[in-house]
C-alpha atoms as a PDB file:
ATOM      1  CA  UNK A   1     -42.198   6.342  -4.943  1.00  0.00           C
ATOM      2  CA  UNK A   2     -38.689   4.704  -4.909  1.00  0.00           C
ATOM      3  CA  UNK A   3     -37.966   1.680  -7.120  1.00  0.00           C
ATOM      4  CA  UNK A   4     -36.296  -1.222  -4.534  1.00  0.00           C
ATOM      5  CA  UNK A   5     -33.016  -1.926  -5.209  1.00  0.00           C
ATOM      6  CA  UNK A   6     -32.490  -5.440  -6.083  1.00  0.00           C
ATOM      7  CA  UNK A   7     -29.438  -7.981  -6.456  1.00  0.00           C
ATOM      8  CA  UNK A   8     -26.361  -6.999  -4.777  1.00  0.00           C
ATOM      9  CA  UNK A   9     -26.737  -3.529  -4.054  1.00  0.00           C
ATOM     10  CA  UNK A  10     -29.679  -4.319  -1.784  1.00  0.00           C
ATOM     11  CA  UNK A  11     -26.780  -5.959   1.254  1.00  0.00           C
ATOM     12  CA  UNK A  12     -25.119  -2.041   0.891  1.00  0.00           C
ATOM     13  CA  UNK A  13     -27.152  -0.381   3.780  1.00  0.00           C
ATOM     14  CA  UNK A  14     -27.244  -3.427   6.046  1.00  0.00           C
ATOM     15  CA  UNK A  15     -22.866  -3.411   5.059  1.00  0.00           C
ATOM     16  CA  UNK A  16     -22.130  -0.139   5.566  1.00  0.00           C
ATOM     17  CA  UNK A  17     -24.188  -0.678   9.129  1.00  0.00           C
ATOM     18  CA  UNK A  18     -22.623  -3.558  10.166  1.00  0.00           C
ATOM     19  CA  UNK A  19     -18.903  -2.890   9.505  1.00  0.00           C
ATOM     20  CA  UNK A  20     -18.975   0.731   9.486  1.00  0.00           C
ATOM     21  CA  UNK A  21     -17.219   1.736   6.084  1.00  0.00           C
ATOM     22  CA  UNK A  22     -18.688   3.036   3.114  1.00  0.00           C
ATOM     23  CA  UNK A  23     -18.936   1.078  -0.181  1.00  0.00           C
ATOM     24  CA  UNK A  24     -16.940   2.676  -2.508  1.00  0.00           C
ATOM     25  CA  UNK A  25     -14.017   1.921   0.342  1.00  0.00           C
ATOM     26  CA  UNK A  26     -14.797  -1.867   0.600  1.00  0.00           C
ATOM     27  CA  UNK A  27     -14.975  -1.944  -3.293  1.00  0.00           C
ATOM     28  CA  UNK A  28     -12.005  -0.289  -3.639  1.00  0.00           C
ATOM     29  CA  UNK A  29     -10.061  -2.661  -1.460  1.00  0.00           C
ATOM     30  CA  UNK A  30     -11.766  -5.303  -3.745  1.00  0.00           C
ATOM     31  CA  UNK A  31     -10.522  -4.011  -6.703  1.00  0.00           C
ATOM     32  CA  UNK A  32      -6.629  -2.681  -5.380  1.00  0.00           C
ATOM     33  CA  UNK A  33      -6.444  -6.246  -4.117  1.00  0.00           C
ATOM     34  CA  UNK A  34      -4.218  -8.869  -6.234  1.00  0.00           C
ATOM     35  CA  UNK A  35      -6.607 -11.701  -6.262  1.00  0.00           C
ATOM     36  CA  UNK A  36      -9.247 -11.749  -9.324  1.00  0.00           C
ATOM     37  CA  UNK A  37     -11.239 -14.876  -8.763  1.00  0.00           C
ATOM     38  CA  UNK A  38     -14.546 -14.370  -7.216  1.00  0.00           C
ATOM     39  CA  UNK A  39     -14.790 -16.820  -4.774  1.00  0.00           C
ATOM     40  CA  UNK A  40     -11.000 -16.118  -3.980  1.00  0.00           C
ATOM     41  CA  UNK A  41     -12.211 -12.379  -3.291  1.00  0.00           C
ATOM     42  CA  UNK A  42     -14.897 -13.773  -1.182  1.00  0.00           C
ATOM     43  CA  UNK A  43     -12.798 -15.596   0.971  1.00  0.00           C
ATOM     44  CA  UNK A  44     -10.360 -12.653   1.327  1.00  0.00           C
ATOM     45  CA  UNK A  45     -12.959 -10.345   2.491  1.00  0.00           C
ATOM     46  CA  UNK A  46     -14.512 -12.992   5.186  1.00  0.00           C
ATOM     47  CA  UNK A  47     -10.834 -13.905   6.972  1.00  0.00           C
ATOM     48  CA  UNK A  48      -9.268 -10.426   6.793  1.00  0.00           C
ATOM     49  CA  UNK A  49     -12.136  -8.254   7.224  1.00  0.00           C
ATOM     50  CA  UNK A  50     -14.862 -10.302   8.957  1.00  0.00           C
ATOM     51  CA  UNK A  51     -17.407  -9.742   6.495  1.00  0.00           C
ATOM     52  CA  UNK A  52     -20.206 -12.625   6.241  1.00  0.00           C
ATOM     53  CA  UNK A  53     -20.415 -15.263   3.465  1.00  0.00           C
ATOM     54  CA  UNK A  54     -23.456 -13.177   1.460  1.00  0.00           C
ATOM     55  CA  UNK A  55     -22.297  -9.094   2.401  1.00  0.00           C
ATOM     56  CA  UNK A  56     -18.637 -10.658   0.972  1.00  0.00           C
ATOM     57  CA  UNK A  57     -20.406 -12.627  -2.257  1.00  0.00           C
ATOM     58  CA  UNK A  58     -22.832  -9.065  -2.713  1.00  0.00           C
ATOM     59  CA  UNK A  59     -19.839  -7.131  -2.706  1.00  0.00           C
ATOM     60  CA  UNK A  60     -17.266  -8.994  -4.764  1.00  0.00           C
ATOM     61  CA  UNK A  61     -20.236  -9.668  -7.258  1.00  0.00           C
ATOM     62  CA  UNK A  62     -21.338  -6.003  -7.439  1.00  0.00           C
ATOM     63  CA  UNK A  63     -17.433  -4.665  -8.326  1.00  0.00           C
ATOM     64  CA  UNK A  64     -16.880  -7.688 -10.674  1.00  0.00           C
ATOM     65  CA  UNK A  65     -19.966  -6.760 -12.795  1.00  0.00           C
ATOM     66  CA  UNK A  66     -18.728  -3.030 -12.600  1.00  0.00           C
ATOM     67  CA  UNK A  67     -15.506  -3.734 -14.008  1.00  0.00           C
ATOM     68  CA  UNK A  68     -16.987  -5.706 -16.547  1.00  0.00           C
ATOM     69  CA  UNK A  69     -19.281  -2.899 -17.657  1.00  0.00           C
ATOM     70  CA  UNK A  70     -22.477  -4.750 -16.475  1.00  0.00           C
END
């Protein structure tokens, strides 16, 4: 049986649904993009790409913690 994915990772499927990219492309234009804050990153992602407040938050979150190493 499959563990459940929990925190951040678990908005992926319903993401990739909803706005029809993959996640390594959204994270990608997270990381290429010149802002660093996470709320700023948030905000980016919900006026120029139309995501919603928590698929932008589980995003930005999930890259942010990658970078860091968590």
């Amino acid at each position: 049986m499959a563990e459940t994915v929990k925190g951040p990772a678990s908005y992926f499927p319903s993401i990739e649904k909803k706005y029809g990219r993959p996640i390594a492309e959204w994270k990608e234009l997270v990381r290429s993009s010149p802002l660093t804050r996470h709320m700023e990153l948030v905000a980016w992602l919900k006026a120029e790409h139309g995501l919603g407040h928590g698929h932008a938050n589980a995003l930005v979150a999930h890259t942010l913690a990658e970078a860091k190493g968590e």
